[in-house]
PDB file of N, CA and C in Angstrom:
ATOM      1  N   UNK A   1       7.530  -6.723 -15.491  1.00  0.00           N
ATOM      2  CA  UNK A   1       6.740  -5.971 -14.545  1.00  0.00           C
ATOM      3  C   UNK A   1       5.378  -6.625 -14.356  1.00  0.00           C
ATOM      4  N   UNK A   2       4.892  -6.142 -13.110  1.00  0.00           N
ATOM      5  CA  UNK A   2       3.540  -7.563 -12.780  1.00  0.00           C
ATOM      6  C   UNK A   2       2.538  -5.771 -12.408  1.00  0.00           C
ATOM      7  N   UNK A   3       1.179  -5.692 -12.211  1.00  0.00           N
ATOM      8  CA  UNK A   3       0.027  -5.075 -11.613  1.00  0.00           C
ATOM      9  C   UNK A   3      -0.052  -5.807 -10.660  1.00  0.00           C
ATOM     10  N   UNK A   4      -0.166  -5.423  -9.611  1.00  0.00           N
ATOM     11  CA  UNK A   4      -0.232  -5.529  -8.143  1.00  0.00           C
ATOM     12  C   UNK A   4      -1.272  -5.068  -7.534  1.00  0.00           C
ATOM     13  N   UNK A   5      -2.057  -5.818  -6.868  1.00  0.00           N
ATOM     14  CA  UNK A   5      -2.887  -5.009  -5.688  1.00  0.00           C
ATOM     15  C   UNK A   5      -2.234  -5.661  -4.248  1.00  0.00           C
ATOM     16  N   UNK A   6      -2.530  -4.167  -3.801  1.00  0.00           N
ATOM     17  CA  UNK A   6      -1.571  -4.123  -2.593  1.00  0.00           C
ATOM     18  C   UNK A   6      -2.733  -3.533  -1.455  1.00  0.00           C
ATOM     19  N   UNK A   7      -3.140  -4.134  -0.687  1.00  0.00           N
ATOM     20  CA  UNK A   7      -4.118  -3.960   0.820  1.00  0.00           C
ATOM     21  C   UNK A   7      -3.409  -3.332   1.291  1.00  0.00           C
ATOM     22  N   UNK A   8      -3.225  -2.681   2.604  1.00  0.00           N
ATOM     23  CA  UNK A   8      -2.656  -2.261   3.505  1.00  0.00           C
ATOM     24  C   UNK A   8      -3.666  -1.761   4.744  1.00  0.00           C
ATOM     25  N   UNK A   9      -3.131  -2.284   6.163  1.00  0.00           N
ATOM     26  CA  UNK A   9      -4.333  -1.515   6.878  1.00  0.00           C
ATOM     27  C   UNK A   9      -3.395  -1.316   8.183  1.00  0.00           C
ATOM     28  N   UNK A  10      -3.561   0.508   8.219  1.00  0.00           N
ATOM     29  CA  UNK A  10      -2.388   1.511   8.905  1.00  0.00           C
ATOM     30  C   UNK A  10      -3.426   1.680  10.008  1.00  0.00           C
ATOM     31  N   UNK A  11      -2.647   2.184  11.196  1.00  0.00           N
ATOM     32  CA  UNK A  11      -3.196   2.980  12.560  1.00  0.00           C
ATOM     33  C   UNK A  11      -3.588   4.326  11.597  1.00  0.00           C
ATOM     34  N   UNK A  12      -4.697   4.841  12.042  1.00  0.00           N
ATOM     35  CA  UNK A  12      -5.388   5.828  11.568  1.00  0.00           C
ATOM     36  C   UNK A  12      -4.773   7.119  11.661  1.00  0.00           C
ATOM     37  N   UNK A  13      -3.785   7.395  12.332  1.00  0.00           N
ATOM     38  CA  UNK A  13      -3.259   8.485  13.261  1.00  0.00           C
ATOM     39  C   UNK A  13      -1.865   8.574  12.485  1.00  0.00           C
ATOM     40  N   UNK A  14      -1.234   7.651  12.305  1.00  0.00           N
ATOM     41  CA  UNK A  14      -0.091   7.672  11.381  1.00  0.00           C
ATOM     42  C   UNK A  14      -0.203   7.342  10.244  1.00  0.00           C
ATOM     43  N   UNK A  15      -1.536   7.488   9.134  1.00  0.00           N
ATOM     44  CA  UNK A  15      -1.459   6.964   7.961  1.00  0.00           C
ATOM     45  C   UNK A  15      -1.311   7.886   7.172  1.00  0.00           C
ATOM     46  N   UNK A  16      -0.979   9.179   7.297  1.00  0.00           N
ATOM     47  CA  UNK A  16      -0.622  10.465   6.866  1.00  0.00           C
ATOM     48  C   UNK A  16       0.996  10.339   6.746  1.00  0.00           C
ATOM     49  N   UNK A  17       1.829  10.060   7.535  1.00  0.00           N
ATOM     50  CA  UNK A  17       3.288   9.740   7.299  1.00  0.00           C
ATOM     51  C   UNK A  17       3.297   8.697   6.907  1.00  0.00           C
ATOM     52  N   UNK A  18       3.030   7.354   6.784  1.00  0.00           N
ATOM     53  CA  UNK A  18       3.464   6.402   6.354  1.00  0.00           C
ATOM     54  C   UNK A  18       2.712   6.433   4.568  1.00  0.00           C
ATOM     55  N   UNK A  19       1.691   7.139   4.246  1.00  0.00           N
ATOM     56  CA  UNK A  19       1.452   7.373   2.924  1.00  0.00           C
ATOM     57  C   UNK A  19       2.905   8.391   2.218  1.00  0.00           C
ATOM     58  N   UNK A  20       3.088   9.485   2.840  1.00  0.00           N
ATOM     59  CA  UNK A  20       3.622  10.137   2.098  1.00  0.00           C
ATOM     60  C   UNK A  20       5.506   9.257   2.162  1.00  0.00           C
ATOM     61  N   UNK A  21       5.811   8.580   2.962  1.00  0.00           N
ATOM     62  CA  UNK A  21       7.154   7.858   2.588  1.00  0.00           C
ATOM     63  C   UNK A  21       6.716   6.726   1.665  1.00  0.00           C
ATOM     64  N   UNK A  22       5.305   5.824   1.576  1.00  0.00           N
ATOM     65  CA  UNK A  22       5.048   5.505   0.003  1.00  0.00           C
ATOM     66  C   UNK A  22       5.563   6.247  -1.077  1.00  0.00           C
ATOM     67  N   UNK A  23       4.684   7.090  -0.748  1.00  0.00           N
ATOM     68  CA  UNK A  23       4.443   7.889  -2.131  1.00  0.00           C
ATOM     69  C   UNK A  23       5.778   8.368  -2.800  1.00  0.00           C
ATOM     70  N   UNK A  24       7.253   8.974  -2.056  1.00  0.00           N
ATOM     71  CA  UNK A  24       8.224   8.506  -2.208  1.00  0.00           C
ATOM     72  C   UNK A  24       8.996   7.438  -2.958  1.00  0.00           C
ATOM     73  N   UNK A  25       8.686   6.483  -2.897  1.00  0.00           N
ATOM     74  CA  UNK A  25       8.948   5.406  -3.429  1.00  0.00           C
ATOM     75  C   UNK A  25       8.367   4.647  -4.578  1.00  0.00           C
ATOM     76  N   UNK A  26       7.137   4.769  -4.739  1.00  0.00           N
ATOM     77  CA  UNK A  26       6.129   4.544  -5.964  1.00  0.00           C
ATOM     78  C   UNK A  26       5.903   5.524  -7.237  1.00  0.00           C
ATOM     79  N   UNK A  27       5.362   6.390  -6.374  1.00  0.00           N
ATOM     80  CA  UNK A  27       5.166   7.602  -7.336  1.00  0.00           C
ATOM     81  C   UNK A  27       4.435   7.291  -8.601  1.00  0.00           C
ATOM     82  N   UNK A  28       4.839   7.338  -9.596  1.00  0.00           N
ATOM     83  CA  UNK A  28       4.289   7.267 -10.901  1.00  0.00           C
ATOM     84  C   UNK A  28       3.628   5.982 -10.709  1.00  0.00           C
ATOM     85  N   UNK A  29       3.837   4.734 -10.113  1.00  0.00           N
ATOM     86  CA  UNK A  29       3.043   3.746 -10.911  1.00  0.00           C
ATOM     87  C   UNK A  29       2.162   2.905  -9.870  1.00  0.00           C
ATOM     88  N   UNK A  30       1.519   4.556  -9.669  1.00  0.00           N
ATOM     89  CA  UNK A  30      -0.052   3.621  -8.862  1.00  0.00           C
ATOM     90  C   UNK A  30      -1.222   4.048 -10.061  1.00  0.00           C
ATOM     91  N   UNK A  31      -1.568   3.049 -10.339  1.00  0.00           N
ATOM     92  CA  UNK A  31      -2.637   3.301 -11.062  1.00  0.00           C
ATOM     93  C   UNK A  31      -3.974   3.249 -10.438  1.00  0.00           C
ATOM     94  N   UNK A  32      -4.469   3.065  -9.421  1.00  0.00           N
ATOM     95  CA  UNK A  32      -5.812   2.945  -8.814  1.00  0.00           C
ATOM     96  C   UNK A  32      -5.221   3.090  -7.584  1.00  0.00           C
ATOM     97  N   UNK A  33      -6.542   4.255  -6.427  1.00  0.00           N
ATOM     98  CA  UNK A  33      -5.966   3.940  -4.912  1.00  0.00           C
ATOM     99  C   UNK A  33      -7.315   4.266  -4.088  1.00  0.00           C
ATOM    100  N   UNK A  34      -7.609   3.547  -3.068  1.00  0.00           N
ATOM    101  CA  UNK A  34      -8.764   3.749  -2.533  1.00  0.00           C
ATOM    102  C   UNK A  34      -8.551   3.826  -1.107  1.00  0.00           C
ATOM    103  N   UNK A  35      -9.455   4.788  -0.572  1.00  0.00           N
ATOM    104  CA  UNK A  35      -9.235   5.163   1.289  1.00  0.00           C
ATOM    105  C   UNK A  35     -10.124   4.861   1.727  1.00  0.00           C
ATOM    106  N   UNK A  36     -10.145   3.312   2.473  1.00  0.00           N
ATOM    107  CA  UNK A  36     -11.340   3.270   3.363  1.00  0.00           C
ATOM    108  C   UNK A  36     -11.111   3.951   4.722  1.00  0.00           C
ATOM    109  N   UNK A  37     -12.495   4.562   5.371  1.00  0.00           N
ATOM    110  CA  UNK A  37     -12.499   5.092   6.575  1.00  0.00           C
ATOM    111  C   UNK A  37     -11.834   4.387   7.930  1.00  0.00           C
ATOM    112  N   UNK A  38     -11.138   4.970   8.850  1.00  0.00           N
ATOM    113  CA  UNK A  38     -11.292   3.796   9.777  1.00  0.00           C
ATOM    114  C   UNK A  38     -12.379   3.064  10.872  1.00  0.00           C
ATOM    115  N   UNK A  39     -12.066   1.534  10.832  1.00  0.00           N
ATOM    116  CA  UNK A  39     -13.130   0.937  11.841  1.00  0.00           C
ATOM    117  C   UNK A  39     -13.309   1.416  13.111  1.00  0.00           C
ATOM    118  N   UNK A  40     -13.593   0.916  14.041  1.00  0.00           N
ATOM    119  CA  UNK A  40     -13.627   1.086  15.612  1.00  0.00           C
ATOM    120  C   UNK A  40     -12.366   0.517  15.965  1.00  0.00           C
ATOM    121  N   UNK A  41     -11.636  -0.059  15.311  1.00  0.00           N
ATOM    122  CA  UNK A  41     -10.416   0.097  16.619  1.00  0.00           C
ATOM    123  C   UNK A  41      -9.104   0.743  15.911  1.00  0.00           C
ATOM    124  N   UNK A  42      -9.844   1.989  14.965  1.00  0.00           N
ATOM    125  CA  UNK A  42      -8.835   3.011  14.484  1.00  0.00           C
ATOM    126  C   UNK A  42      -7.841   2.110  13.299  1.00  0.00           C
ATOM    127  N   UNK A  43      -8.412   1.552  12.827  1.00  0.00           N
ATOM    128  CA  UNK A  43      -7.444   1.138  11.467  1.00  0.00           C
ATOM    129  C   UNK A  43      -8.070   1.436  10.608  1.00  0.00           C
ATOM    130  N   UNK A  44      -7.049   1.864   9.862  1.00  0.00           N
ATOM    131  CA  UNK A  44      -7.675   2.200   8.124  1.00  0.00           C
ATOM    132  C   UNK A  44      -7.265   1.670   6.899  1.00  0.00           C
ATOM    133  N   UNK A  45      -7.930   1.031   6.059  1.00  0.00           N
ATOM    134  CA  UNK A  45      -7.735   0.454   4.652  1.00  0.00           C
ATOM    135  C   UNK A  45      -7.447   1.263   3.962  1.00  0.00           C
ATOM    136  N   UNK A  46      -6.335   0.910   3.075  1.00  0.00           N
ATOM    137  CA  UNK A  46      -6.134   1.499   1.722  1.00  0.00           C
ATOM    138  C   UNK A  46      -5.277   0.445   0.771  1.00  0.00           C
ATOM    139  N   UNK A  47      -6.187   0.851  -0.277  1.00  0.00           N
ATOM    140  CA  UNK A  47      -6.080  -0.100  -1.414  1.00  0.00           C
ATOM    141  C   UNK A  47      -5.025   0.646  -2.555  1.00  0.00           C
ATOM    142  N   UNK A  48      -4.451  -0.393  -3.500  1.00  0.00           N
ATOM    143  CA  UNK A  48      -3.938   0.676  -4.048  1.00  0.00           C
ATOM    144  C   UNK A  48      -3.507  -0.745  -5.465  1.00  0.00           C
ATOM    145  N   UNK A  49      -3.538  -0.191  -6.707  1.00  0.00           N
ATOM    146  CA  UNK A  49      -2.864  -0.896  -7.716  1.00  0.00           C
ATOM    147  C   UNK A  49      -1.861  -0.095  -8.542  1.00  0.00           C
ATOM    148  N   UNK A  50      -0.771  -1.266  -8.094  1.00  0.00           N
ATOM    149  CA  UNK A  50       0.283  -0.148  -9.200  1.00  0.00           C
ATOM    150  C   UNK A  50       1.159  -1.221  -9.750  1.00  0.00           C
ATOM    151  N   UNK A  51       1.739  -0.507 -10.585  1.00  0.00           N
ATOM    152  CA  UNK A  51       2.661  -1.446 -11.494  1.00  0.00           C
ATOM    153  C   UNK A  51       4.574  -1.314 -10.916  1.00  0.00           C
ATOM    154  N   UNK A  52       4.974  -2.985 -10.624  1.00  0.00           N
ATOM    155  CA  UNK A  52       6.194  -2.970 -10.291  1.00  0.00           C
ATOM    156  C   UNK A  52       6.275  -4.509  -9.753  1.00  0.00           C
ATOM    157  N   UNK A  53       7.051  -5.123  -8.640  1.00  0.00           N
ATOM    158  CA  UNK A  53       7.525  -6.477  -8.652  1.00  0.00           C
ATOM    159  C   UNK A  53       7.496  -6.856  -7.439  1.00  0.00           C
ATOM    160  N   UNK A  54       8.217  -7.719  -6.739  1.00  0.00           N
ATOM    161  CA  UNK A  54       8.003  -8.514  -5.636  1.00  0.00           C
ATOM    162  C   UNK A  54       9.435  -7.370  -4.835  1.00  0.00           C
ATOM    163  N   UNK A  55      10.199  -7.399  -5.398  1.00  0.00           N
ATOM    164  CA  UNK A  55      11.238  -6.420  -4.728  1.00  0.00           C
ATOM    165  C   UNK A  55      10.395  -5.085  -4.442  1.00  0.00           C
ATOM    166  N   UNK A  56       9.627  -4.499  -5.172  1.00  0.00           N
ATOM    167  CA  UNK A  56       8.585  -3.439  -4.719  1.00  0.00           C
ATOM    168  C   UNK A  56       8.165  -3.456  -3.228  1.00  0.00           C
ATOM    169  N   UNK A  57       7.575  -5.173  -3.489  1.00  0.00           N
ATOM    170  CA  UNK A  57       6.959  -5.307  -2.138  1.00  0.00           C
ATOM    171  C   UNK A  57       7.473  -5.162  -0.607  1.00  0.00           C
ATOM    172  N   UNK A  58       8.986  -5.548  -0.928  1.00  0.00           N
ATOM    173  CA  UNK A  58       9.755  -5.817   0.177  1.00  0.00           C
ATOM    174  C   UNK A  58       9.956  -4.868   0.601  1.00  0.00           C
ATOM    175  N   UNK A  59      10.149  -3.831   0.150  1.00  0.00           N
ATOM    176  CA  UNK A  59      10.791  -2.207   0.072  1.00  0.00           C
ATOM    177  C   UNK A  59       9.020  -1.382   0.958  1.00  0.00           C
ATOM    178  N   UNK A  60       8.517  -1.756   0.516  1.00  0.00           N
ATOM    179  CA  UNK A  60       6.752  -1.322   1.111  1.00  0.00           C
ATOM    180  C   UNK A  60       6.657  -1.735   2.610  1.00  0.00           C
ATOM    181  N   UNK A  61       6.560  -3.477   2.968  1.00  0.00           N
ATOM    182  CA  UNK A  61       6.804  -4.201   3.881  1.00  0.00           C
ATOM    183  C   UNK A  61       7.819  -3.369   5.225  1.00  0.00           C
ATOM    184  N   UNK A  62       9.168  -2.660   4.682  1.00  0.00           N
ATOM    185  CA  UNK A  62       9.797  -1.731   5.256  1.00  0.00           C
ATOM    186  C   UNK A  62       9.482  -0.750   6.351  1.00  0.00           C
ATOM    187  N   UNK A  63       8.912  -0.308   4.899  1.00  0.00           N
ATOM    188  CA  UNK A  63       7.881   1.253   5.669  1.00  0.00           C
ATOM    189  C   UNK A  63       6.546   0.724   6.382  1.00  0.00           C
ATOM    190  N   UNK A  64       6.067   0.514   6.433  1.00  0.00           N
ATOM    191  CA  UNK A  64       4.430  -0.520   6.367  1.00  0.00           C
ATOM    192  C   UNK A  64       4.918  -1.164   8.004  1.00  0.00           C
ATOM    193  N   UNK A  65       5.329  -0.616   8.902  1.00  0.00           N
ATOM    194  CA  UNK A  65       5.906  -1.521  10.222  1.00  0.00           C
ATOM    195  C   UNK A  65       4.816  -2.033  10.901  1.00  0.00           C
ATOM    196  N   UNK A  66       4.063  -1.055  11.604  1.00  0.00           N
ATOM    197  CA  UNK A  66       2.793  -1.394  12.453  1.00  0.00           C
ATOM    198  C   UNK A  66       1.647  -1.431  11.558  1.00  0.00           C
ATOM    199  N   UNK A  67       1.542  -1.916  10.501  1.00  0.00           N
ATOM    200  CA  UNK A  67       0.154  -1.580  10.096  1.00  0.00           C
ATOM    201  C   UNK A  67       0.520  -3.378   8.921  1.00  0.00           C
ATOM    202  N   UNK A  68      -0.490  -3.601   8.657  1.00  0.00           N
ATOM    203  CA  UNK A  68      -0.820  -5.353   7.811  1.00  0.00           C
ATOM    204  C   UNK A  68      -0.439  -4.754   6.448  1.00  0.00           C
ATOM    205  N   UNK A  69      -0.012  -5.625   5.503  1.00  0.00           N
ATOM    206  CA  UNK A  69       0.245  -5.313   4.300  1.00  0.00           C
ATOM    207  C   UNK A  69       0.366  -6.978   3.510  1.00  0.00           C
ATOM    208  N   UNK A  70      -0.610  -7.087   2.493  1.00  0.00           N
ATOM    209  CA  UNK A  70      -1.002  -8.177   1.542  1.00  0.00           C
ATOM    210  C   UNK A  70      -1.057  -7.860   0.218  1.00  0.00           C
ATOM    211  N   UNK A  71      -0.838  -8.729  -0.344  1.00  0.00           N
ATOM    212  CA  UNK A  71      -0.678  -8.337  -2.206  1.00  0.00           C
ATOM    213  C   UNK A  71      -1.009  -9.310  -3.002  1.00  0.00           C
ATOM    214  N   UNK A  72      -1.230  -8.985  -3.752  1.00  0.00           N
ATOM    215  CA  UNK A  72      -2.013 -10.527  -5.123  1.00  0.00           C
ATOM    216  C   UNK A  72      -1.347  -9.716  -6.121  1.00  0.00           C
ATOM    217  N   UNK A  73      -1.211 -10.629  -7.086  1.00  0.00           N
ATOM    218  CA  UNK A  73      -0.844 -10.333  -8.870  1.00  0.00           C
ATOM    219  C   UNK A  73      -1.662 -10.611  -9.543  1.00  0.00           C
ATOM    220  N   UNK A  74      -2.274  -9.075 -10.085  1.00  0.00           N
ATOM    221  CA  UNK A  74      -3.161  -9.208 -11.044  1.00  0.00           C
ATOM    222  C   UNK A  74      -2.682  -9.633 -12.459  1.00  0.00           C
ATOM    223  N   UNK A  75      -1.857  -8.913 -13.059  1.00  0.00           N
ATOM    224  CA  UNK A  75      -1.352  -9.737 -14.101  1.00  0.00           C
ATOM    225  C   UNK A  75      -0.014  -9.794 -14.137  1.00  0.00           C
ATOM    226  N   UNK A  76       0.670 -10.559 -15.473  1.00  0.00           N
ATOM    227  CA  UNK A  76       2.067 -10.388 -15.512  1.00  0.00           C
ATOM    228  C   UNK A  76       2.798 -10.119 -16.994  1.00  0.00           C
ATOM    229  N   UNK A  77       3.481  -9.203 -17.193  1.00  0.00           N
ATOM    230  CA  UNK A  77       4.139  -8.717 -18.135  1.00  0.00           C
ATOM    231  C   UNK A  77       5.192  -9.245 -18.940  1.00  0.00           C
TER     232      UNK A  77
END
């Protein structure tokens, strides 16, 4: 298992459904999550570290359609 930080930056308007079909899928292993406001052209950041793998990611990438999604490995297990 690797710690992950995972960016994501959603349309402001749908980041209420596309969090909660995350949250679905993660659940237990976010360990840190942060909500930035959105900019002027209605996108919103959210940060998030949780523990799981590159297949995690793909499965995120999924749901995550219209909105950017980037990831780094913080450590590895």
């Amino acid at each position: 298992m690797q710690i992950l930080e995972v960016n994501m930056r959603l349309p402001y308007k749908e980041r209420g459904s596309i969090l909660g079909r995350l949250l679905s899928k993660v659940g237990g292993r976010i360990k840190d999550i942060h909500f930035l406001p959105p900019d002027a052209t209605g996108m919103s950041e959210v940060r998030m570290e949780l523990v799981g793998d590159r297949k995690l990611i793909q499965e995120l990438r999924k749901i995550v359609k219209d909105g950017k999604l980037s990831f780094k490995v913080l450590s590895e297990a």
